[in-house]
Protein backbone atom coordinates (compact mmCIF):
# COMPACT_ATOMS: atom_id res chain seq x y z
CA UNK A 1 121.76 42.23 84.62
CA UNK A 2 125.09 43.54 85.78
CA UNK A 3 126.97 42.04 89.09
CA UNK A 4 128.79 44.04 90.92
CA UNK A 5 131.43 43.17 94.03
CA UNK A 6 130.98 45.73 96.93
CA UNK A 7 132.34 45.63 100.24
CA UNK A 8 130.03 44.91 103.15
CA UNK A 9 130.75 45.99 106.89
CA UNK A 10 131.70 42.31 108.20
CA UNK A 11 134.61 40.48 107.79
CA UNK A 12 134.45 37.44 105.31
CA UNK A 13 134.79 34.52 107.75
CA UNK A 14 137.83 33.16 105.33
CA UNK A 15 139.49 36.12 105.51
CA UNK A 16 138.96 35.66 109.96
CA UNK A 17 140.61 32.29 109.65
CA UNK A 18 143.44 33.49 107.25
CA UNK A 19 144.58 35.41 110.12
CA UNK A 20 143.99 39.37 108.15
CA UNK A 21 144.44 41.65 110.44
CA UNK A 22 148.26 39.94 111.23
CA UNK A 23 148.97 39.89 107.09
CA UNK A 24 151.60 41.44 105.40
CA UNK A 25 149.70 44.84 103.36
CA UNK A 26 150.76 45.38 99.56
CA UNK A 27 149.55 47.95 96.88
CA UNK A 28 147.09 46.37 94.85
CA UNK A 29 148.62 48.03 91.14
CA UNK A 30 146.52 48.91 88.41
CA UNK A 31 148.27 47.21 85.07
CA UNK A 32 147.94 43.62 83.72
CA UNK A 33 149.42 41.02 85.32
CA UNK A 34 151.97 38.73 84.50
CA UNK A 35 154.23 35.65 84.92
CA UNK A 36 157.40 34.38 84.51
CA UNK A 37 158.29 30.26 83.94
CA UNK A 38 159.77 28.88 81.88
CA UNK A 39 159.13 28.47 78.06
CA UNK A 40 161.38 26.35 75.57
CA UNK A 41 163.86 25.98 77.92
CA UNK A 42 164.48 29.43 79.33
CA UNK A 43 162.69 31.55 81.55
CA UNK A 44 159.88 33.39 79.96
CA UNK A 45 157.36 35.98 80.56
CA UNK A 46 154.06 35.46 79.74
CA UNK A 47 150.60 37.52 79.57
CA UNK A 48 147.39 36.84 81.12
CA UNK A 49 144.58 35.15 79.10
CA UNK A 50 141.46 34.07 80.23
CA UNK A 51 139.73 31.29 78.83
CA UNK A 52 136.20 32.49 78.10
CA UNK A 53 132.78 31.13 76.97
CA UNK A 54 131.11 31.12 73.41
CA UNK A 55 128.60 33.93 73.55
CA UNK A 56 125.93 31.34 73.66
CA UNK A 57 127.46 29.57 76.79
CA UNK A 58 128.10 32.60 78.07
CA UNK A 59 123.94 33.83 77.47
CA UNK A 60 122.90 30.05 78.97
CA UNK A 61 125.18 31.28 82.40
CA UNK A 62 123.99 34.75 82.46
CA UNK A 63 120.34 33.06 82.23
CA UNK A 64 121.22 30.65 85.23
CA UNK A 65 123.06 33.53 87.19
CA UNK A 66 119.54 35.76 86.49
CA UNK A 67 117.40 33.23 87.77
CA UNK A 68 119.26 31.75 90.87
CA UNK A 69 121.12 34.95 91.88
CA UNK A 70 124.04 32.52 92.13
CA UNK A 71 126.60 30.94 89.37
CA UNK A 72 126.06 27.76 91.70
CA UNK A 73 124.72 24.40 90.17
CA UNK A 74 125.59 25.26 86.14
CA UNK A 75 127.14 22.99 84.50
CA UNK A 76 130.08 23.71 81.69
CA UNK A 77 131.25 21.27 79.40
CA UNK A 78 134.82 23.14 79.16
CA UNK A 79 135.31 21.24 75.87
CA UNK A 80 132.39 22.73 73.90
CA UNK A 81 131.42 25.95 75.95
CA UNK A 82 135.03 28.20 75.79
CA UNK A 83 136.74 29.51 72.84
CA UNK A 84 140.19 28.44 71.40
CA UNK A 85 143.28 29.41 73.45
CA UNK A 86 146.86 29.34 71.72
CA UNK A 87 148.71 26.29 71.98
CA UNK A 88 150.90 27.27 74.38
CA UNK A 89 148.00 28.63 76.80
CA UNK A 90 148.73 26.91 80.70
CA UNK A 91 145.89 27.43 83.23
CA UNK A 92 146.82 29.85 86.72
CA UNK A 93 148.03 27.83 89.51
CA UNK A 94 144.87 28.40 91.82
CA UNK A 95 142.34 26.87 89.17
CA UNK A 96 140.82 23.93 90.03
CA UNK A 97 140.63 20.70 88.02
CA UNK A 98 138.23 17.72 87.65
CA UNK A 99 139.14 14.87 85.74
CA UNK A 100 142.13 16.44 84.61
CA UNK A 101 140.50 19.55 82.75
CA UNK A 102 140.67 22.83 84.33
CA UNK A 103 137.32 24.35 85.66
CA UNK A 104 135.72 27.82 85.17
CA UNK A 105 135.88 29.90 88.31
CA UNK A 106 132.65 31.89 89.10
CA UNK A 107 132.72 34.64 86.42
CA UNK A 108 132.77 31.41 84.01
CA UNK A 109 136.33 32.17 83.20
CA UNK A 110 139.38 29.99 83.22
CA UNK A 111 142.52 32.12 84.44
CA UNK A 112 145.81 31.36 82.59
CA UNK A 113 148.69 32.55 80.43
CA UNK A 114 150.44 32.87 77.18
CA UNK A 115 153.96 33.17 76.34
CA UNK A 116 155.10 36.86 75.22
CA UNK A 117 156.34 36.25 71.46
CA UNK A 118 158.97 38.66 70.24
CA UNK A 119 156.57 39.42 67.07
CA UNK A 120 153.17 39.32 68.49
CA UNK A 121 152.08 42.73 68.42
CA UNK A 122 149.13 42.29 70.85
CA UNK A 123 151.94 42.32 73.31
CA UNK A 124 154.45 45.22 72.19
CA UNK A 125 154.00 46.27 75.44
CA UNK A 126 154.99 43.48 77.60
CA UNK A 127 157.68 43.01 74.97
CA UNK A 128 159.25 46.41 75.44
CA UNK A 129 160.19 45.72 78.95
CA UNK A 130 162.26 42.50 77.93
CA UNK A 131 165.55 41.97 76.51
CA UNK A 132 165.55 38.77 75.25
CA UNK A 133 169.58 39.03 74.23
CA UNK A 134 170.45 38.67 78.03
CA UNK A 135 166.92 37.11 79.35
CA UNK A 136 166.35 40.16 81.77
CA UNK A 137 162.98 42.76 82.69
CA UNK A 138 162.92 45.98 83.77
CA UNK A 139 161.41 45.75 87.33
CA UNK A 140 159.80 48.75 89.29
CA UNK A 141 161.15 47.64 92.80
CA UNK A 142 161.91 49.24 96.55
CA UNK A 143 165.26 51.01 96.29
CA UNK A 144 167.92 49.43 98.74
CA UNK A 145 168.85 52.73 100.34
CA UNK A 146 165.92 54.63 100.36
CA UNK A 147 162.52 53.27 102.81
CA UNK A 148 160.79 56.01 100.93
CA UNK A 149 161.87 55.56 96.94
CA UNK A 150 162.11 53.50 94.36
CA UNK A 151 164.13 52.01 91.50
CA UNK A 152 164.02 51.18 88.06
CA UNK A 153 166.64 48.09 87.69
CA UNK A 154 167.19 45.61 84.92
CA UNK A 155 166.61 42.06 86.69
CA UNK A 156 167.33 38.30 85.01
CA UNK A 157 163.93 36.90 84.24
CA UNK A 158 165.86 33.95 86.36
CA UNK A 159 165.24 35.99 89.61
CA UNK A 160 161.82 36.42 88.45
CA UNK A 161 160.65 32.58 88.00
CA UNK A 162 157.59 31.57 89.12
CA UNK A 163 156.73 35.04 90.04
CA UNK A 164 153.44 37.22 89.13
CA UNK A 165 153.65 41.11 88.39
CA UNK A 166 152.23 43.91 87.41
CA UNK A 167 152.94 45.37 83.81
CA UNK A 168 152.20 48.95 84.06
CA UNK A 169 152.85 52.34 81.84
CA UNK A 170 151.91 54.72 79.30
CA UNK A 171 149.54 52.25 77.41
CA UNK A 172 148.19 50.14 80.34
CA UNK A 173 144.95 50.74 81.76
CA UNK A 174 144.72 54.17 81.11
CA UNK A 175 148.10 55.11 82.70
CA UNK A 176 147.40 56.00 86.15
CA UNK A 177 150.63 56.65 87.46
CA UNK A 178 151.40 58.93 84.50
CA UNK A 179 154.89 56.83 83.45
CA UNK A 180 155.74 58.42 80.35
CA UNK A 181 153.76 59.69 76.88
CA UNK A 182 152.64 58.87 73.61
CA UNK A 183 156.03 59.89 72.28
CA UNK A 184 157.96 58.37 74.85
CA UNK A 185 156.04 55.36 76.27
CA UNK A 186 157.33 53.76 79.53
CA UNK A 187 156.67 50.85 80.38
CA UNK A 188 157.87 48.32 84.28
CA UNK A 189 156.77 45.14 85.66
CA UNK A 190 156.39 45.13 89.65
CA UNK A 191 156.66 42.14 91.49
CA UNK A 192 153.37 41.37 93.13
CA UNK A 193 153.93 41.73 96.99
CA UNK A 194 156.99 44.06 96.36
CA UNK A 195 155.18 47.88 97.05
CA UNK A 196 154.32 47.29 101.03
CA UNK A 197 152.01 49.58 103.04
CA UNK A 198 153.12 51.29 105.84
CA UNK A 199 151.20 51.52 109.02
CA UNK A 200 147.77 50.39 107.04
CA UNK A 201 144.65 50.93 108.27
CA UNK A 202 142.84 48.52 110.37
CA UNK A 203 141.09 45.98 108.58
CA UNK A 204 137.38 47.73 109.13
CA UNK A 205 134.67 48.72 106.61
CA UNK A 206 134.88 52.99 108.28
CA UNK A 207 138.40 52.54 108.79
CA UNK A 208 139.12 51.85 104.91
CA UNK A 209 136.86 54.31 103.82
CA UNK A 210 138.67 57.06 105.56
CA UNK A 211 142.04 55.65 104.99
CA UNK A 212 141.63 55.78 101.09
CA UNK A 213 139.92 59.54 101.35
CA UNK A 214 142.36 61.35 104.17
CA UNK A 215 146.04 59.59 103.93
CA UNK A 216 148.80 60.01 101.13
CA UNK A 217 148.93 56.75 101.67
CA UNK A 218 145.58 55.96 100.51
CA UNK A 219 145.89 57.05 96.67
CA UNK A 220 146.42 53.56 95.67
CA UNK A 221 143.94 51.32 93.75
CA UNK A 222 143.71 49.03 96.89
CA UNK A 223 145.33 46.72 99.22
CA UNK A 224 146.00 42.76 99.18
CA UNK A 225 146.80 41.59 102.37
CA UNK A 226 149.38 38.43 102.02
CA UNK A 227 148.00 35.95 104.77
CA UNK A 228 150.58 33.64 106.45
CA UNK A 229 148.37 31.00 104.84
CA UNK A 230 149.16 31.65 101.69
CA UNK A 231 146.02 33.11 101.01
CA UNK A 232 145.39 36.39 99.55
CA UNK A 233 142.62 38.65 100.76
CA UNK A 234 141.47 42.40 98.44
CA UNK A 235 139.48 45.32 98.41
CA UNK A 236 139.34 47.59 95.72
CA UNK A 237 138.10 51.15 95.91
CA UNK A 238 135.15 50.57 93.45
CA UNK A 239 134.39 47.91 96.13
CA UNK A 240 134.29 51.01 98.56
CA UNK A 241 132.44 52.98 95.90
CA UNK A 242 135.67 55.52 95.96
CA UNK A 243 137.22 56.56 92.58
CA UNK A 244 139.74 55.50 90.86
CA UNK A 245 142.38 57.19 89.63
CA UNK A 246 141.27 60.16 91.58
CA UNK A 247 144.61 62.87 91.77
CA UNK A 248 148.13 62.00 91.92
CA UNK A 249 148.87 58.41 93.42
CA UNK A 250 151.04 57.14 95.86
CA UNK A 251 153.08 55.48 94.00
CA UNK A 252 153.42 58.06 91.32
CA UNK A 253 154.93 60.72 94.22
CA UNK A 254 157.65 58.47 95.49
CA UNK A 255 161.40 59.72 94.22
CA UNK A 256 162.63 56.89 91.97
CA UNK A 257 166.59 56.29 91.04
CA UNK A 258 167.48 54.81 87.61
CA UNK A 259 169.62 51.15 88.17
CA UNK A 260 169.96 49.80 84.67
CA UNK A 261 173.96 49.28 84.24
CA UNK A 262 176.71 47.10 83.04
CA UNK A 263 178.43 47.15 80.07
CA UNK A 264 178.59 50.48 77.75
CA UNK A 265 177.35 48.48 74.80
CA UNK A 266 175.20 45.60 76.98
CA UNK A 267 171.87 47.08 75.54
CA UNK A 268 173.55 48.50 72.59
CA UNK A 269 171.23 46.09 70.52
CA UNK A 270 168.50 45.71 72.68
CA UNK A 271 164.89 46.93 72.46
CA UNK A 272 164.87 51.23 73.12
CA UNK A 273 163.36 51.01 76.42
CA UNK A 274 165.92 49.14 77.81
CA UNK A 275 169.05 51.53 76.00
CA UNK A 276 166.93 54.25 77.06
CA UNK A 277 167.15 53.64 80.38
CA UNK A 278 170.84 52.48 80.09
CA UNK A 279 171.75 56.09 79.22
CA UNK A 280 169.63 57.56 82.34
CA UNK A 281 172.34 54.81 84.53
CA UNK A 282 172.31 56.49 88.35
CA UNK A 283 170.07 59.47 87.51
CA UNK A 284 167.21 60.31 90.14
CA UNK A 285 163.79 61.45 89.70
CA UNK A 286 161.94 62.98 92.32
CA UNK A 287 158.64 61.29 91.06
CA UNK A 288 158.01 58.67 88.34
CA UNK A 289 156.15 60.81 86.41
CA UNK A 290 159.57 62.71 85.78
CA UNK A 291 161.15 59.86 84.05
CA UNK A 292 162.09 61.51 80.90
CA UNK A 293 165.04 60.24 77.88
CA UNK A 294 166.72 63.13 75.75
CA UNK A 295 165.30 63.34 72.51
């Protein structure tokens, strides 16, 4: 049996308390997400990885989940039930611990990370946004002078600690903001929190609906509403049964202006993305999907 997450006309009570409808409203982005901490002594990004059961831990929870219509009252015994992790592996900040071990959340997963190694081919893609020569990312951000655009700008992983983002591109998640092609992949982290929405629509089931249908606006994957709490509250369009991708996206339409200076010869032995974009120094698109290098 297959759960699905859909979005009911009331208001979770958590979400009441957190104070919603007075939160800050952020594009939820479709990539993978990411983090930055450090790692041997410098700042480091690092890919999530989910700690996740042994098929036949994961049958005995499906079998619980069947027959209670809840994940409530299983027990894991996080030593025997979940499959290795690499060394390095950390859990996610939010996941709970008792007796010192970290504890599945209610998909039976354990949220954490890895560190991106320069070799690891898994993660050529998180790699090719990096240049590891002066520590820095390139970051998909808000431009400056422009409410309405956006830049491309190589930022220290140093400004980036203890941040999460959004890795997306040409090979991400089927590539909905069209950054790109097979020939020329591009790839960008966003800072989570960074892409704000403009006059968003109230926080009501109707409301939503026609908000994601009618508005420019609305061609986004969702919204996460940053509570003054701390707290972070969702909705996705599957949760709204609305497609997605569905047409050009917000994000994809905005003009976006190329910040990735310095030095003549600062990338000069750095990975191609980051020369690439040297070379395109000050040039504007007038939508991401234009982002092009010579040949």
């Amino acid at each position: 049996m297959q759960f699905q997450v859909v979005a009911t006309e009331h208001v979770n009570p958590v979400s009441l308390e957190a104070n919603v409808d007075c939160a800050l409203a952020t594009e939820k982005l479709d990539g993978t997400c990411c983090y930055v901490t450090v790692y041997k002594g410098r700042p480091h990004l690092w890919a999530r990885l989910d700690r996740k059961p042994t098929k036949q831990a994961e049958k005995r929870f499906r079998k619980h989940q069947r027959s209670h219509r809840s994940c409530k009252g299983f027990t894991w015994n996080v030593e025997e039930d979940f499959k290795a992790v690499p060394e390095a592996w950390i859990p996610a900040h939010r996941v709970k611990h008792h007796s010192g071990r970290p504890v599945p959340d209610e998909h039976g997963h354990i949220p954490g990370w890895v560190p991106v190694e320069k070799h690891n081919k898994q993660y050529c893609w998180h790699s090719s946004v990096l240049d590891r020569d002066v520590v820095a990312a390139l970051v998909l951000r808000p431009s400056g002078d422009d409410e309405d655009g956006l830049e491309v700008a190589a930022v220290p992983l140093a400004d980036l600690l203890e941040q999460t983002l959004e890795l997306i591109g040409t090979n991400v998640n089927g590539n909905p903001y069209a950054l790109g092609s097979k020939k020329q992949p591009v790839h960008c982290l966003v800072s989570h929190g960074s892409v704000r929405i403009r006059n968003p629509p109230p926080v009501d089931f109707q409301q939503l609906c026609s908000w994601f249908q009618e508005s420019p606006a609305g061609r986004v994957e969702g919204i996460v509403w940053h509570c003054s709490d701390g707290s972070l509250v969702k909705v996705h369009r599957h949760h709204l049964a609305l497609r997605w991708p569905d047409g050009e996206t917000c994000l994809g339409e905005r003009p976006v202006v190329v910040r990735v200076g310095g030095a003549s010869d600062e990338y000069s032995g750095s990975q191609d993305l980051f020369a690439s974009f040297s070379r395109l120094n000050g040039h504007r698109f007038s939508r991401l999907p234009d982002i092009q290098f010579d040949s």
